[in-house]
PDB file of N, CA and C in Angstrom:
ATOM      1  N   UNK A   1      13.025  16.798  -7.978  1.00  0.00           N
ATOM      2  CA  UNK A   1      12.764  15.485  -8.534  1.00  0.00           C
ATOM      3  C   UNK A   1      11.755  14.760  -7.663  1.00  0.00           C
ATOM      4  N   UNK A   2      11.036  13.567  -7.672  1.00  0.00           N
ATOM      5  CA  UNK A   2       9.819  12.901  -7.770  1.00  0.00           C
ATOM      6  C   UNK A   2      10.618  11.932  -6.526  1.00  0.00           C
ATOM      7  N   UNK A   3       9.937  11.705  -5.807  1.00  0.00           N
ATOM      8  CA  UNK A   3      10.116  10.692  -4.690  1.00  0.00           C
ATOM      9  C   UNK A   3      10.137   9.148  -5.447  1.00  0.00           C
ATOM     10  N   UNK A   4      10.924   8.421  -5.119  1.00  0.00           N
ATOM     11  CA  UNK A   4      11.077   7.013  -5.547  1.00  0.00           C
ATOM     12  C   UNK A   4      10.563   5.964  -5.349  1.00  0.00           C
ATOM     13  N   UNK A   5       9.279   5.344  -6.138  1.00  0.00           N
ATOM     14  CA  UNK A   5       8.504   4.528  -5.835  1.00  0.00           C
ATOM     15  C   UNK A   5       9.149   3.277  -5.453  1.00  0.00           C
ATOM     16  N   UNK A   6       9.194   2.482  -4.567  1.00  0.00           N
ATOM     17  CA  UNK A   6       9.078   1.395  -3.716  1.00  0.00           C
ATOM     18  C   UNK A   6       9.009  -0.118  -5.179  1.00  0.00           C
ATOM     19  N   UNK A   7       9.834  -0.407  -5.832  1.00  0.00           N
ATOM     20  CA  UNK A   7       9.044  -1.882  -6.063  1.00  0.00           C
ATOM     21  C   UNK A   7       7.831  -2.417  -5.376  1.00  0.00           C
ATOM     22  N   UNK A   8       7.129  -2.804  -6.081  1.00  0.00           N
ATOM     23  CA  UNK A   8       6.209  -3.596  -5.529  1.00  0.00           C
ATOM     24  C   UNK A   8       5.411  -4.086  -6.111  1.00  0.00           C
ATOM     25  N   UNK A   9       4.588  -5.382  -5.593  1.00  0.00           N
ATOM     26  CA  UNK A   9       3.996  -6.356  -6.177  1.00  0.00           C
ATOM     27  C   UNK A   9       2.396  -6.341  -6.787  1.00  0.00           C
ATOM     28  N   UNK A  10       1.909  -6.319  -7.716  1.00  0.00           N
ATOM     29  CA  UNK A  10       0.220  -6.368  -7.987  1.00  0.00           C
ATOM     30  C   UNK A  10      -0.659  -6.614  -6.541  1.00  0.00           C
ATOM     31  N   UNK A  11       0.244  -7.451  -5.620  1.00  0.00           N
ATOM     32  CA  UNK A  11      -0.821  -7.513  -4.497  1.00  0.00           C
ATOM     33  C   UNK A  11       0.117  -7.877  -3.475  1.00  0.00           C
ATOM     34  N   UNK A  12       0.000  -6.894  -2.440  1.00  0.00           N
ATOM     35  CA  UNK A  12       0.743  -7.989  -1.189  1.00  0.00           C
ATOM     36  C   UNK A  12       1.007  -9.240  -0.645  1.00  0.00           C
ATOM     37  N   UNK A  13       1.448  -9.732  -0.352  1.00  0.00           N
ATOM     38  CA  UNK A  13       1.353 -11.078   0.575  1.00  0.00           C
ATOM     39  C   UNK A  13       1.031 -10.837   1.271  1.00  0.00           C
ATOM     40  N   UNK A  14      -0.537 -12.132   1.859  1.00  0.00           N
ATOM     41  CA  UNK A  14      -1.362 -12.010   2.529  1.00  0.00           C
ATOM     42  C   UNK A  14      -1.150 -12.655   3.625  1.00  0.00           C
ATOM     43  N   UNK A  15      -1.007 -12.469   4.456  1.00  0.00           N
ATOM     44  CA  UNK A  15      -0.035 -13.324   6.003  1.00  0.00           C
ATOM     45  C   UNK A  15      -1.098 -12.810   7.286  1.00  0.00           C
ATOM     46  N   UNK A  16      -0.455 -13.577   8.199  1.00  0.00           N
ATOM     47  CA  UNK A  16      -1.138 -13.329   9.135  1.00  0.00           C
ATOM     48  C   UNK A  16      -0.399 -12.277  10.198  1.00  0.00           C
ATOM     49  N   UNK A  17       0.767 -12.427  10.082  1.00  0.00           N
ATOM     50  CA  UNK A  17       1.851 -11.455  10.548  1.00  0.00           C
ATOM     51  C   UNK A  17       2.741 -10.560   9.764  1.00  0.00           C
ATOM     52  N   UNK A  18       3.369  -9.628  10.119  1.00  0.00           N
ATOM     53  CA  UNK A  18       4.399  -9.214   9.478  1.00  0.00           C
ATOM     54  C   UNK A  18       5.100  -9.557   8.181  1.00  0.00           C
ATOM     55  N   UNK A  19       5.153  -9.249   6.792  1.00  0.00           N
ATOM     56  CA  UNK A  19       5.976  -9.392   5.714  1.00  0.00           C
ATOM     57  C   UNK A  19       7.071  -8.657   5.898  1.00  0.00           C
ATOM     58  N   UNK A  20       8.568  -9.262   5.337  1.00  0.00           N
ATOM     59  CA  UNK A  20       9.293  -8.293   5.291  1.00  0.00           C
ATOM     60  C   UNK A  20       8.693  -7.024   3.840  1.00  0.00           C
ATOM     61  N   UNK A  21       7.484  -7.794   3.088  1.00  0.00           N
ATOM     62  CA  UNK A  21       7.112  -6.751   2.355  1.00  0.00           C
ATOM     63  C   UNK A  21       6.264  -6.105   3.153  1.00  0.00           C
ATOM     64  N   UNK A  22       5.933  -6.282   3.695  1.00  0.00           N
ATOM     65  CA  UNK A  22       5.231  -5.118   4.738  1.00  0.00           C
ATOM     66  C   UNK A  22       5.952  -3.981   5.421  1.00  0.00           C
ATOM     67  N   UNK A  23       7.117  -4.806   6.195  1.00  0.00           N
ATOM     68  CA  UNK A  23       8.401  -3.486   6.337  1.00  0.00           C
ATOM     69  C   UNK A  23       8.447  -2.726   5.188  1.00  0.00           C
ATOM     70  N   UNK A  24       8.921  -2.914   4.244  1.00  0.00           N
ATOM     71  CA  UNK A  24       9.630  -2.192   3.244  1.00  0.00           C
ATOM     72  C   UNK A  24       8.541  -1.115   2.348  1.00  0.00           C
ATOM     73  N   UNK A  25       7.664  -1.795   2.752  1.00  0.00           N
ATOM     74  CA  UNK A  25       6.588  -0.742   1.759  1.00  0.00           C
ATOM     75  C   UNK A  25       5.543   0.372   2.722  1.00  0.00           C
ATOM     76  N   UNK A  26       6.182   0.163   4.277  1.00  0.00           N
ATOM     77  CA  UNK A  26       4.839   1.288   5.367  1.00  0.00           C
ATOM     78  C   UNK A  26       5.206   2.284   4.660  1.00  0.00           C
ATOM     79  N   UNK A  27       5.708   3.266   4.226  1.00  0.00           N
ATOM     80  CA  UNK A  27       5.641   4.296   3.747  1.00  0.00           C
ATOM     81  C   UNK A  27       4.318   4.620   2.372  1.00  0.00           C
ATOM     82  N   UNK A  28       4.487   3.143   1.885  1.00  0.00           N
ATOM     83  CA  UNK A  28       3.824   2.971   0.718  1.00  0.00           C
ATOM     84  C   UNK A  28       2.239   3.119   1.333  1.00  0.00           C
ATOM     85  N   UNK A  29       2.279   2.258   2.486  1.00  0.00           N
ATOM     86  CA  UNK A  29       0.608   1.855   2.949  1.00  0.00           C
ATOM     87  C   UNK A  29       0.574   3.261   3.575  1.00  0.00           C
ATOM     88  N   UNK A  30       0.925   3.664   4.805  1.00  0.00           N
ATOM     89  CA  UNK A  30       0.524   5.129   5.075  1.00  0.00           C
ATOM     90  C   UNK A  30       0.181   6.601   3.681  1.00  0.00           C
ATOM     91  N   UNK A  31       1.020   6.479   2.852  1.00  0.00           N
ATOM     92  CA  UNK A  31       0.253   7.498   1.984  1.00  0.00           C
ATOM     93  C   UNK A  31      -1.053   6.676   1.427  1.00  0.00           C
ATOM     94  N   UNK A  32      -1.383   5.980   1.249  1.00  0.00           N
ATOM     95  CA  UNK A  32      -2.182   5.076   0.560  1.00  0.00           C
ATOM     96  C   UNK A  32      -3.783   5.708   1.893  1.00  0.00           C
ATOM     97  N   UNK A  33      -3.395   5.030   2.875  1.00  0.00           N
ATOM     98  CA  UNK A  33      -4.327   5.586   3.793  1.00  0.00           C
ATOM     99  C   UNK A  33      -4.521   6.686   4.155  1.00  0.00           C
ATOM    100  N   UNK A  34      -3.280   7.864   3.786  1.00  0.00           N
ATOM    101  CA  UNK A  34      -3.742   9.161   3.976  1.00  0.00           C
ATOM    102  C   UNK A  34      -4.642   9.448   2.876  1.00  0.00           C
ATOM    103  N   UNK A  35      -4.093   8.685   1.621  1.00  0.00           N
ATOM    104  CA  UNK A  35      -5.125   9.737   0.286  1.00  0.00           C
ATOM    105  C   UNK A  35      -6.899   8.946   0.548  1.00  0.00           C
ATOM    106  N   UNK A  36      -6.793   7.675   1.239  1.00  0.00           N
ATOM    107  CA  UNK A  36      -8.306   7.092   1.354  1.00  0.00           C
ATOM    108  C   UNK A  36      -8.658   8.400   2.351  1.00  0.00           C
ATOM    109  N   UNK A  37      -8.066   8.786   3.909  1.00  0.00           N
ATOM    110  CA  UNK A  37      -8.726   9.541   4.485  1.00  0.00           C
ATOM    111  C   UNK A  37      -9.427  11.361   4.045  1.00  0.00           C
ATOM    112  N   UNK A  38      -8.072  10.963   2.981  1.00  0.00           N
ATOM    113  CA  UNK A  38      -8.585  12.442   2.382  1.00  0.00           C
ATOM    114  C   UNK A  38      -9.570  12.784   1.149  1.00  0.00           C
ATOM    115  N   UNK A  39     -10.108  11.429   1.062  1.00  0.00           N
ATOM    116  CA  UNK A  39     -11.328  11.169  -0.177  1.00  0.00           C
ATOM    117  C   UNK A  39     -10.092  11.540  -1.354  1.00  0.00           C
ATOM    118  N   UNK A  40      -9.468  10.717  -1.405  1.00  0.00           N
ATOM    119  CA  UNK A  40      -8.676  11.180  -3.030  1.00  0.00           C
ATOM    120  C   UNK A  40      -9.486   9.782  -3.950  1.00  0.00           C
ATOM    121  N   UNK A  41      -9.258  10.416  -4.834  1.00  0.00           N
ATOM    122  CA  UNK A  41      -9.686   9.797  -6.169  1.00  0.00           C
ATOM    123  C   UNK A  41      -8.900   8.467  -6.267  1.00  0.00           C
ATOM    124  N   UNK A  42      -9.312   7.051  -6.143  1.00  0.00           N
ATOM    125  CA  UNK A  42      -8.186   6.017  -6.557  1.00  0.00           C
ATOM    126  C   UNK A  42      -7.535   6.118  -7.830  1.00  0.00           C
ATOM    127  N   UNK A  43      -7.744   6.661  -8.739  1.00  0.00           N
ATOM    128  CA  UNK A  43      -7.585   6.500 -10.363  1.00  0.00           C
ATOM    129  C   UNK A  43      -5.968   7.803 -10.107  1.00  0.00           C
ATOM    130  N   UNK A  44      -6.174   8.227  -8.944  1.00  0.00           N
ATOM    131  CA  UNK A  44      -5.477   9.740  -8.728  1.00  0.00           C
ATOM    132  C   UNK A  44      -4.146   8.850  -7.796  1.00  0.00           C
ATOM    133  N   UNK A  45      -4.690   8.481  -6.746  1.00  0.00           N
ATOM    134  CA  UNK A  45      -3.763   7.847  -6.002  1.00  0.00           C
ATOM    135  C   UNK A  45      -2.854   6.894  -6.344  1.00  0.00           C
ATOM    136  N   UNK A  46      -3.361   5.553  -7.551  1.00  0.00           N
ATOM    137  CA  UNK A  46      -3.045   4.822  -7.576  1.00  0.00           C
ATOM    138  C   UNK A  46      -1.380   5.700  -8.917  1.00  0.00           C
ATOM    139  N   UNK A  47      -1.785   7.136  -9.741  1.00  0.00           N
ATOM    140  CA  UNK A  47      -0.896   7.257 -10.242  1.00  0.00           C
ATOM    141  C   UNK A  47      -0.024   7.870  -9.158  1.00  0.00           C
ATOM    142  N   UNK A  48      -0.138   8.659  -8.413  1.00  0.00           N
ATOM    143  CA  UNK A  48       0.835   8.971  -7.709  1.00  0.00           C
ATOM    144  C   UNK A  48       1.713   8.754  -6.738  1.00  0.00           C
ATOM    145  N   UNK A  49       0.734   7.510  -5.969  1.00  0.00           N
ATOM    146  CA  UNK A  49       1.975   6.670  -5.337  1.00  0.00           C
ATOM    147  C   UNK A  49       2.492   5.471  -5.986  1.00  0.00           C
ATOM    148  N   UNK A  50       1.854   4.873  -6.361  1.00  0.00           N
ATOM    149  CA  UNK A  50       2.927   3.698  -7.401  1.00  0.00           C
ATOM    150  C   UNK A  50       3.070   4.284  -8.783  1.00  0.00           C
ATOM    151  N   UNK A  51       2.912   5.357  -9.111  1.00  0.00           N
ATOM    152  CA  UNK A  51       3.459   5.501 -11.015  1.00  0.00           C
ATOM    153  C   UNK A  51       2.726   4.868 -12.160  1.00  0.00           C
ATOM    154  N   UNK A  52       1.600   4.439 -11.963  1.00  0.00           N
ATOM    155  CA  UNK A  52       0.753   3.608 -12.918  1.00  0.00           C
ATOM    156  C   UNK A  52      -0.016   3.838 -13.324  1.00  0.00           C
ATOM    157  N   UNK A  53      -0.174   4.040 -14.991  1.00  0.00           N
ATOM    158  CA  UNK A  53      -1.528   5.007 -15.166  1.00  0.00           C
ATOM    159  C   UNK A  53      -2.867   3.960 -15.360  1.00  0.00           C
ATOM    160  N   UNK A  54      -3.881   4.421 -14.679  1.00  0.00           N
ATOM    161  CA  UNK A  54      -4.971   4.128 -14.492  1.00  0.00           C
ATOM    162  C   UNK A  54      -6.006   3.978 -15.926  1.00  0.00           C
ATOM    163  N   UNK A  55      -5.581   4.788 -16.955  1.00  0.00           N
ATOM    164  CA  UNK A  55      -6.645   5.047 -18.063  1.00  0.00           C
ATOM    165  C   UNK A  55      -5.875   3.671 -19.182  1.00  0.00           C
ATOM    166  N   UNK A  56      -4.434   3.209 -18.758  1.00  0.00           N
ATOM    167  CA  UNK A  56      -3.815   2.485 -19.713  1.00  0.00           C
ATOM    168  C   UNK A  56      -4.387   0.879 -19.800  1.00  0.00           C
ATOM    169  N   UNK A  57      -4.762   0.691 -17.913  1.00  0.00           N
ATOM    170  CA  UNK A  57      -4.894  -0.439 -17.262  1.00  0.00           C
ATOM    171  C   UNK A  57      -5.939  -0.800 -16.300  1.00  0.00           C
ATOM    172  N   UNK A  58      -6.407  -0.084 -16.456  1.00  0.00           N
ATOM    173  CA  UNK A  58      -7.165   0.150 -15.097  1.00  0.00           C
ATOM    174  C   UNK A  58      -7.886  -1.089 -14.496  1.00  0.00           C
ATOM    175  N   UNK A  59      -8.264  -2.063 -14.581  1.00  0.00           N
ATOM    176  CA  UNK A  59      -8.376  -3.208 -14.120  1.00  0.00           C
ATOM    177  C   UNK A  59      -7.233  -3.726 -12.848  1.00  0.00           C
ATOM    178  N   UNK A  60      -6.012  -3.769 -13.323  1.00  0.00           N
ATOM    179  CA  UNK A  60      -4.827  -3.852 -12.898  1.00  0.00           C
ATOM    180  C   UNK A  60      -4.468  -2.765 -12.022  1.00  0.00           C
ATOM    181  N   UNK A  61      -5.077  -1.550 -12.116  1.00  0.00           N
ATOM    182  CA  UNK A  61      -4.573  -0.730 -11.383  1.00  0.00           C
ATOM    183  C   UNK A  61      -5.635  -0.410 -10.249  1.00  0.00           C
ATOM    184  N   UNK A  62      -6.455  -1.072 -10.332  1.00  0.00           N
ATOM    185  CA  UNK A  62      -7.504  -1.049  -9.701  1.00  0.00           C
ATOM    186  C   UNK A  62      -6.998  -1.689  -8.259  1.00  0.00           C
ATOM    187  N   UNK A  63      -6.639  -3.075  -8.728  1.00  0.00           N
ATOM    188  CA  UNK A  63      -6.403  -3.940  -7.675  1.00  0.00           C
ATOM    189  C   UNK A  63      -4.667  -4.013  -7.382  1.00  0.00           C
ATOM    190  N   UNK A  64      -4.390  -3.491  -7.960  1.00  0.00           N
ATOM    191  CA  UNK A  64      -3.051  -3.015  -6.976  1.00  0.00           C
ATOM    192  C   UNK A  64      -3.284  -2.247  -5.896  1.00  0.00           C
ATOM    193  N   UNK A  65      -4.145  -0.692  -6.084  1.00  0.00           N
ATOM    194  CA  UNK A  65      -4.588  -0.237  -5.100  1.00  0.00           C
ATOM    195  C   UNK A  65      -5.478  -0.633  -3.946  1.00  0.00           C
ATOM    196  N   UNK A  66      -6.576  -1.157  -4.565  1.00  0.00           N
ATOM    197  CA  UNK A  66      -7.735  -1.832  -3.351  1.00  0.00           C
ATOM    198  C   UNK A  66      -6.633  -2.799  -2.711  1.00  0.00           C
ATOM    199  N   UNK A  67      -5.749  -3.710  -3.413  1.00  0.00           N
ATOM    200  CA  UNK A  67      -5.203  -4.996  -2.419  1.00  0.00           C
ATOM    201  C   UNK A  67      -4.128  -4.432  -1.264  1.00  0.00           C
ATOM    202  N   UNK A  68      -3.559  -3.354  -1.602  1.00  0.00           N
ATOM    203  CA  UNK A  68      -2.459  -2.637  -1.192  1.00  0.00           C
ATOM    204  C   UNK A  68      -2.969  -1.571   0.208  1.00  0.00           C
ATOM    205  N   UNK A  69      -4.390  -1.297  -0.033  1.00  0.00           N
ATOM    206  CA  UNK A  69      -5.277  -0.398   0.871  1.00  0.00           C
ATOM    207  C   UNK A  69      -5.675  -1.378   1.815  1.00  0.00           C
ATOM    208  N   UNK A  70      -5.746  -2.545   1.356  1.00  0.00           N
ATOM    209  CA  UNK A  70      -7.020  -2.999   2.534  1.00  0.00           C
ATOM    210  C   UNK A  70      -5.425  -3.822   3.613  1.00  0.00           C
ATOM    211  N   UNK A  71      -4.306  -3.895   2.595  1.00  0.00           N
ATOM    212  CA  UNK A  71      -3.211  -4.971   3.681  1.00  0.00           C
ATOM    213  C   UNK A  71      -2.864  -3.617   4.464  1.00  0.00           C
ATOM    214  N   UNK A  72      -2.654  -2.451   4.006  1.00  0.00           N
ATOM    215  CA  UNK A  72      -2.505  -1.160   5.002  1.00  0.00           C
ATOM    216  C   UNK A  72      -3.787  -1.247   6.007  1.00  0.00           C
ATOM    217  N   UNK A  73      -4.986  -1.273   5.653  1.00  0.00           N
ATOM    218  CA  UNK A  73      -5.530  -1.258   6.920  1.00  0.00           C
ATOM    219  C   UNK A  73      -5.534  -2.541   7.797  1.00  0.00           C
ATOM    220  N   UNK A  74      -5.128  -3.345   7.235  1.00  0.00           N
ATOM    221  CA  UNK A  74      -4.938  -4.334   7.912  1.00  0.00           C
ATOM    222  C   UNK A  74      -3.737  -4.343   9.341  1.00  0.00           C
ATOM    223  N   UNK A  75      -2.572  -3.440   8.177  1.00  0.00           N
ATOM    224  CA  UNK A  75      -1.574  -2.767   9.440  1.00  0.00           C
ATOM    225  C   UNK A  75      -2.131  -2.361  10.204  1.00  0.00           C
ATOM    226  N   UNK A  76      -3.271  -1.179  10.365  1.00  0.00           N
ATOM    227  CA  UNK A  76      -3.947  -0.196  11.225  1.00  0.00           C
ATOM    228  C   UNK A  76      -4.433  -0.888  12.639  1.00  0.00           C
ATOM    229  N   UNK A  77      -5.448  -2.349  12.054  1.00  0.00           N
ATOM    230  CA  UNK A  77      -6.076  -3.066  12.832  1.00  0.00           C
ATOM    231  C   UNK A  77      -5.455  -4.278  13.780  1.00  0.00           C
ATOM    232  N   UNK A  78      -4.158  -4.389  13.310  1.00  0.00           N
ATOM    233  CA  UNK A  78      -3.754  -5.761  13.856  1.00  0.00           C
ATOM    234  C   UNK A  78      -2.251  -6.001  13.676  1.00  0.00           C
ATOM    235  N   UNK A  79      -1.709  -5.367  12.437  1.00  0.00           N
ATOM    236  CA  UNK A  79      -0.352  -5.579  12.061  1.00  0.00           C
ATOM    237  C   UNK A  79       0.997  -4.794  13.097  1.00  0.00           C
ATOM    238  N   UNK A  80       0.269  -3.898  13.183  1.00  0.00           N
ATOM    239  CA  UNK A  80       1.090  -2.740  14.089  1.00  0.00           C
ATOM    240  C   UNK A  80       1.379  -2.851  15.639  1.00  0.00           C
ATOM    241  N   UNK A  81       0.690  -4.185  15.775  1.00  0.00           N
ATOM    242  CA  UNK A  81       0.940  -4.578  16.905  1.00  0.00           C
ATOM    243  C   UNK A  81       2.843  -5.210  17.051  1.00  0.00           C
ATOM    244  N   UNK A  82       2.960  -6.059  16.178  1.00  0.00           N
ATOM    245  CA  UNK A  82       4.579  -6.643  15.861  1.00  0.00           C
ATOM    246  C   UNK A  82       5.603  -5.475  15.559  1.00  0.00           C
ATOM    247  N   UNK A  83       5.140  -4.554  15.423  1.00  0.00           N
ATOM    248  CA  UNK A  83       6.091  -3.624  15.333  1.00  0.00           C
ATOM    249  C   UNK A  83       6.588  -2.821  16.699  1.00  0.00           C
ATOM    250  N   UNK A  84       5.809  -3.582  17.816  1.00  0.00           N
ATOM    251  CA  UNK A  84       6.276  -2.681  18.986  1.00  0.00           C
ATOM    252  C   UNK A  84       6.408  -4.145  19.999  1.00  0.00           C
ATOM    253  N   UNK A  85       6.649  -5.139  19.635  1.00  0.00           N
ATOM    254  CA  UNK A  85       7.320  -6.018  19.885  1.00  0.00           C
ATOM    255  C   UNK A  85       9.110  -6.112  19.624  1.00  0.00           C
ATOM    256  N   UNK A  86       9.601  -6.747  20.107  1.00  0.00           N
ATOM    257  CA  UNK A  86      10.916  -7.031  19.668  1.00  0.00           C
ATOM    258  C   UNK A  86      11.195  -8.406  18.558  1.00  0.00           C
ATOM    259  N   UNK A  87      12.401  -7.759  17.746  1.00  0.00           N
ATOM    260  CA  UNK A  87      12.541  -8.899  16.608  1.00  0.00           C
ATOM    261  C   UNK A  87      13.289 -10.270  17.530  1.00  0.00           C
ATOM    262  N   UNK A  88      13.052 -11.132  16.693  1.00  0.00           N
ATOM    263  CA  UNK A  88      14.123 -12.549  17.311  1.00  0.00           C
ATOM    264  C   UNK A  88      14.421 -12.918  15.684  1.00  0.00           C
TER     265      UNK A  88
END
């Protein structure tokens, strides 16, 4: 059976720190950035990690992916720092 897509939103919340949607979805942003590093097709990616077909919507599915890619690299550059901090 098919790995279980994550709820999630048309676009992240855009913060300056940590979302708890940010917790809940790194799994989501790391494949997301593996299929950018591996030149995958967005129209490809966007069905296989969130479940959404691209030819139905694609406008919409467009920017689920680009908004969802760029808050993952955003983890890469700056976010991932709070994660090796301690919570309060």
């Amino acid at each position: 059976m098919g790995q279980q897509t994550p709820a999630f939103l048309d676009e992240p919340p855009i913060s300056p720190s940590l979302t708890a949607y940010d917790r809940e979805h790194m799994t989501l942003y790391l494949r997301l950035l593996d299929s950018a590093r591996d030149g995958a097709d967005w129209q490809e990616a966007v069905q296989v990690i969130f479940g959404l077909d691209p030819a139905h919507d694609p406008q919409r599915c467009r920017h689920v992916h680009d908004s969802h890619l760029a808050r993952a690299r955003w983890m890469t550059e700056q976010g991932y720092r709070e994660l090796t901090r301690p919570r309060h």
